[in-house]
Protein backbone atom coordinates (compact mmCIF):
# COMPACT_ATOMS: atom_id res chain seq x y z
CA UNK A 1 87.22 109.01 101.59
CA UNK A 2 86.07 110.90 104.60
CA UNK A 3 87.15 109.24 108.25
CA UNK A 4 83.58 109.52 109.40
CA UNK A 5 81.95 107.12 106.94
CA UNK A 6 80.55 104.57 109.32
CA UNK A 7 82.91 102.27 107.46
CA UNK A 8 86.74 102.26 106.40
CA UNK A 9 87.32 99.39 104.11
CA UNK A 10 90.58 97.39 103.70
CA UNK A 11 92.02 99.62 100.98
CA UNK A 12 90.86 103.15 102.11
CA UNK A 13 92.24 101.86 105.32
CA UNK A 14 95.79 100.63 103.56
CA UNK A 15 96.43 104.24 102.02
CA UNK A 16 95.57 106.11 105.10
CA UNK A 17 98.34 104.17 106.78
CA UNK A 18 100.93 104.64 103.87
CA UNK A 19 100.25 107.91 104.18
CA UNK A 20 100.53 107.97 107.78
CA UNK A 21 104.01 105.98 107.28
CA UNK A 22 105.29 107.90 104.34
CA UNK A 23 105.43 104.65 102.49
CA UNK A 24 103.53 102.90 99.45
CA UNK A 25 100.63 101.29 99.89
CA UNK A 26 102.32 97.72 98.85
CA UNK A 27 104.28 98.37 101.91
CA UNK A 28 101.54 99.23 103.95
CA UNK A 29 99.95 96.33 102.96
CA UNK A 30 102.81 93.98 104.09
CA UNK A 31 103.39 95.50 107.76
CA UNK A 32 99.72 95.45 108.33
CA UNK A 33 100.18 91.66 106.97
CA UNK A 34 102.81 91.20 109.14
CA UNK A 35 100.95 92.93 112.44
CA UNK A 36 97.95 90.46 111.88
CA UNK A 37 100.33 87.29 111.55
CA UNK A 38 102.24 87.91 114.81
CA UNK A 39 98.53 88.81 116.15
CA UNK A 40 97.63 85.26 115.01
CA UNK A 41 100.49 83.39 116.12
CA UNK A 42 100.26 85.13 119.83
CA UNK A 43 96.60 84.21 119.84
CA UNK A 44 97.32 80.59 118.69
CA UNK A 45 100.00 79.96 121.57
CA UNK A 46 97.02 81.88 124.03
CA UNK A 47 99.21 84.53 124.91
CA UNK A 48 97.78 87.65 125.45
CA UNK A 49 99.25 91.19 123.95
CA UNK A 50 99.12 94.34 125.00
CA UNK A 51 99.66 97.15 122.41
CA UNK A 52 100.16 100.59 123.91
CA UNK A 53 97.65 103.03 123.24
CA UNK A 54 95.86 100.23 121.52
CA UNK A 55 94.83 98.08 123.70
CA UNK A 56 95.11 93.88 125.74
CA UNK A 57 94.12 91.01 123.04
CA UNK A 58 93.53 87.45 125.17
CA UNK A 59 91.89 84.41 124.82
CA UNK A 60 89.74 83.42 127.95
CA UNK A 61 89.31 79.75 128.07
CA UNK A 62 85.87 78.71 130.20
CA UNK A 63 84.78 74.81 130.57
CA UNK A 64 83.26 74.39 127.19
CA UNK A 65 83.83 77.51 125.00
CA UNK A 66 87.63 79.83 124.37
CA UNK A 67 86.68 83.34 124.03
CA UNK A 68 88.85 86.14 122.33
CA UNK A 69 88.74 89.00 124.38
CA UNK A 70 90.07 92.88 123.64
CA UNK A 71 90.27 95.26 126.63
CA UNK A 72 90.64 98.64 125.00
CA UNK A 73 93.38 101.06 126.56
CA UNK A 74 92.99 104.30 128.14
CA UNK A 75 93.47 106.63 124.94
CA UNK A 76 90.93 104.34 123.26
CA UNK A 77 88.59 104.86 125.90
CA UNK A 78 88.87 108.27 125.79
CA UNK A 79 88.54 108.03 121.98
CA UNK A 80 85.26 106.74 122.29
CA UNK A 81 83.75 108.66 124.97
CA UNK A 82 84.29 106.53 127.40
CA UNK A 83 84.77 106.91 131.18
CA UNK A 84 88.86 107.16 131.22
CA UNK A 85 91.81 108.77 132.77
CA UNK A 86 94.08 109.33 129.66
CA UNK A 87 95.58 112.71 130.02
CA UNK A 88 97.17 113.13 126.50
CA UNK A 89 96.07 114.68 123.25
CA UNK A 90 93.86 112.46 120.97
């Protein structure tokens, strides 16, 4: 799998990250599981995170609608292109 395919699925995704972790992908699997849990339970109680290097997650609740919101981070932006002042390598 080559990282610029437009698209990383689920499992190409899950060994990258054992790899990057030195562990097996069963393991990767289940702290991934575990990050998007904790996501979900901080979203449910609408309390925002903020994951360095990552990025804010909130919910924005307006009169008739709740939106869930990401505000990307500075290393992100610069990831992307985007207008930033993250100073570190990427």
């Amino acid at each position: 799998m080559r990282l610029s395919d437009k698209t990383t699925k689920h499992k190409d995704f899950i060994r990258l990250y054992s790899d990057k972790m030195g562990c097996s992908e069963k393991n990767a699997e289940k702290y991934l599981e575990g990050f998007i849990d904790t996501l979900y339970d901080c979203m449910k109680a609408k309390s925002s995170i903020t994951i360095q290097h990552l990025g804010k997650f909130y919910v924005s609740e307006r009169k008739e609608s709740t939106a869930f919101k990401f505000n990307p981070s500075q290393k992100m932006k610069a990831i992307l292109g985007w207008s930033s002042n993250y100073k570190g390598n990427i």
